[in-house]
N, C-alpha and C. Protein backbone atom coordinates (compact mmCIF):
# COMPACT_ATOMS: atom_id res chain seq x y z
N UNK A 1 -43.67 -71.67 -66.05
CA UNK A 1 -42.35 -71.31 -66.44
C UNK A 1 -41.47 -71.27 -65.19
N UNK A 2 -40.54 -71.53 -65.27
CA UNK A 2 -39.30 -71.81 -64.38
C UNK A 2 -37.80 -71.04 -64.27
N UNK A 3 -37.69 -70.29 -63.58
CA UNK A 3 -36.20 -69.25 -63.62
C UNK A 3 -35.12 -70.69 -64.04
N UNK A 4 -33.99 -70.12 -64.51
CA UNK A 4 -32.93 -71.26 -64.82
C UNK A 4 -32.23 -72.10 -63.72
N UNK A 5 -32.30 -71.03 -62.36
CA UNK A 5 -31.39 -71.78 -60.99
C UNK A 5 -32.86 -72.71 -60.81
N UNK A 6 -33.92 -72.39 -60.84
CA UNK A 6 -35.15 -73.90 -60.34
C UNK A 6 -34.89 -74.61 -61.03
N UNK A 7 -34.74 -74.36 -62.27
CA UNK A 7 -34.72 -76.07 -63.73
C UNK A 7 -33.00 -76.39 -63.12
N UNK A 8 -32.25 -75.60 -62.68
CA UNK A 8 -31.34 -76.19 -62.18
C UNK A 8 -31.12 -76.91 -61.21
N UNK A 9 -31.65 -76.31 -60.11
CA UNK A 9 -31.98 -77.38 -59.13
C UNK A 9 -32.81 -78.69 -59.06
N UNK A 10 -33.74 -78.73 -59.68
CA UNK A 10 -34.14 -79.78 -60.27
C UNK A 10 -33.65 -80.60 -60.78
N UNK A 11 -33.26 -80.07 -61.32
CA UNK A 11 -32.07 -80.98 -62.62
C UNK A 11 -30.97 -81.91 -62.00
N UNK A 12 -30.32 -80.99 -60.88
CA UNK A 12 -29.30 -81.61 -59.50
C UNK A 12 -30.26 -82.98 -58.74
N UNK A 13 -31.76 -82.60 -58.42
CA UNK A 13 -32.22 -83.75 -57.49
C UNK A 13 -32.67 -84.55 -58.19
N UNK A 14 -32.72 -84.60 -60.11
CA UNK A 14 -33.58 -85.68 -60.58
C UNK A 14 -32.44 -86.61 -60.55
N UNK A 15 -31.17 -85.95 -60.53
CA UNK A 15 -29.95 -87.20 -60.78
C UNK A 15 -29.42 -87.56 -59.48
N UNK A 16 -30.24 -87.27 -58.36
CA UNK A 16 -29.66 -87.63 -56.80
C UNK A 16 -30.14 -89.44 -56.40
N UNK A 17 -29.07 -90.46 -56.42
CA UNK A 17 -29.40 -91.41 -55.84
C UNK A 17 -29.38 -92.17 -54.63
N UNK A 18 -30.82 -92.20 -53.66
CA UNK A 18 -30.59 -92.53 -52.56
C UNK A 18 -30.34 -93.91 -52.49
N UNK A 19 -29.72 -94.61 -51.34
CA UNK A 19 -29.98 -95.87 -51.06
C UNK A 19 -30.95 -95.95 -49.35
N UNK A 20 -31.04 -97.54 -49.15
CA UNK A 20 -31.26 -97.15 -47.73
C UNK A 20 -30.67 -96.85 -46.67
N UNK A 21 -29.74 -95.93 -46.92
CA UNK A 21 -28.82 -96.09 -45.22
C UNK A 21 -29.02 -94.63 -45.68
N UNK A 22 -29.97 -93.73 -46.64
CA UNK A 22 -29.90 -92.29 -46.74
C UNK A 22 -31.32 -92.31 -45.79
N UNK A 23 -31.79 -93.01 -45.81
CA UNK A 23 -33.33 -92.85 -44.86
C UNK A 23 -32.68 -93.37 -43.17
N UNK A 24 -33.88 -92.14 -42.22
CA UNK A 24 -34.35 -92.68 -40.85
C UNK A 24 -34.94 -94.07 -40.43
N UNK A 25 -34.82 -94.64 -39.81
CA UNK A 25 -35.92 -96.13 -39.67
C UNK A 25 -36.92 -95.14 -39.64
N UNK A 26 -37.67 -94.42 -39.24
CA UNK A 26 -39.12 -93.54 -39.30
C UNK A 26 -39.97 -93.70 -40.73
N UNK A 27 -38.52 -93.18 -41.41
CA UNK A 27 -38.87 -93.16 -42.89
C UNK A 27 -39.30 -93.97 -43.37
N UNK A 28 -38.12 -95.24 -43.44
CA UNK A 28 -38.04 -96.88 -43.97
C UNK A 28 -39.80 -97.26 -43.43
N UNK A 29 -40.27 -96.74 -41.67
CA UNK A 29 -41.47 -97.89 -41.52
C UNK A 29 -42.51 -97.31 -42.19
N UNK A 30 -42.50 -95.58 -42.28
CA UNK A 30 -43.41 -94.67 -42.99
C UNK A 30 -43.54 -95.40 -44.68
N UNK A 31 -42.91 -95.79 -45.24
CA UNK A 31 -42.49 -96.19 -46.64
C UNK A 31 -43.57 -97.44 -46.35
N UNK A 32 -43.39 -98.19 -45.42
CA UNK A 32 -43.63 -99.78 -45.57
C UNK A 32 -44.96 -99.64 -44.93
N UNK A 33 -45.18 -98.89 -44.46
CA UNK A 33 -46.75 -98.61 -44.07
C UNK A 33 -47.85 -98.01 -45.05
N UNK A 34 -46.78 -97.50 -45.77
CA UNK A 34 -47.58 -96.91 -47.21
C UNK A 34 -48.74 -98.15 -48.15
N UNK A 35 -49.75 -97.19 -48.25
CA UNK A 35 -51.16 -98.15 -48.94
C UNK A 35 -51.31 -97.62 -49.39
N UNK A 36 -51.29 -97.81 -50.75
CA UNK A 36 -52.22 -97.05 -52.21
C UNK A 36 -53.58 -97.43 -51.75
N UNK A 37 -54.19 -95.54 -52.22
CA UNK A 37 -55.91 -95.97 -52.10
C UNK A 37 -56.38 -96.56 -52.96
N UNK A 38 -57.80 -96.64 -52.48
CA UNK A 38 -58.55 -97.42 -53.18
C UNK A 38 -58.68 -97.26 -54.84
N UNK A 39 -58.29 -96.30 -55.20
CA UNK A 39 -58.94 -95.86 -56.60
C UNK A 39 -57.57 -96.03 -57.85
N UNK A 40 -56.83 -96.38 -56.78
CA UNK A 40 -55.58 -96.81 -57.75
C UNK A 40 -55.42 -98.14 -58.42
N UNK A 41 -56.26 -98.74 -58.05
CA UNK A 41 -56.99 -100.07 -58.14
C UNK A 41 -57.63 -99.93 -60.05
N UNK A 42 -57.57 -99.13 -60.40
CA UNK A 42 -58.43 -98.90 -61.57
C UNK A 42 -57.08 -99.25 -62.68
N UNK A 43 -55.50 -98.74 -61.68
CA UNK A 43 -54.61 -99.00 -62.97
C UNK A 43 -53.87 -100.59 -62.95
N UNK A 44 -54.41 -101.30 -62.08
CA UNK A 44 -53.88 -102.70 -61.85
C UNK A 44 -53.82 -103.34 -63.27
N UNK A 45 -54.88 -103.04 -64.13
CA UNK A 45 -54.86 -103.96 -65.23
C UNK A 45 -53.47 -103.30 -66.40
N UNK A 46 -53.01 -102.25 -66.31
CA UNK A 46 -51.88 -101.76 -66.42
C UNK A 46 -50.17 -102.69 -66.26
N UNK A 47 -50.48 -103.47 -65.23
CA UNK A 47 -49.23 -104.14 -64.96
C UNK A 47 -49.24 -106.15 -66.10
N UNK A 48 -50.47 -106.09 -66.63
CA UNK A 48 -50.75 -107.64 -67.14
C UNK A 48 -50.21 -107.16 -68.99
C-alpha cells in the first residue's frame, strides 16, 4: 500500500519524458555497455 503523495509522485515520473541530451555521456556509454544476462535468453522466442 502506498500513501497518496508516493502514488503521486509516481504518477509525476511515469509521465516524465527523457530524451538524450537529459543523460551524461557516462550514462549514454553505461546504457550501451549494458548486456542482458544470460538467462534472459529464455524470452527471445517471445519477440518471433
Amino acid at each position: 500500500m502506498l500513501s497518496a503523495e508516493a502514488y503521486r509522485r509516481l504518477q509525476r515520473r511515469a509521465r516524465q519524458v527523457l530524451t538524450l541530451d537529459d543523460f551524461a555521456e557516462a550514462d549514454i556509454a553505461a546504457l550501451e555497455a549494458a548486456q542482458a544476462p544470460d538467462e534472459a535468453k529464455t524470452f527471445d522466442n517471445e519477440l518471433m
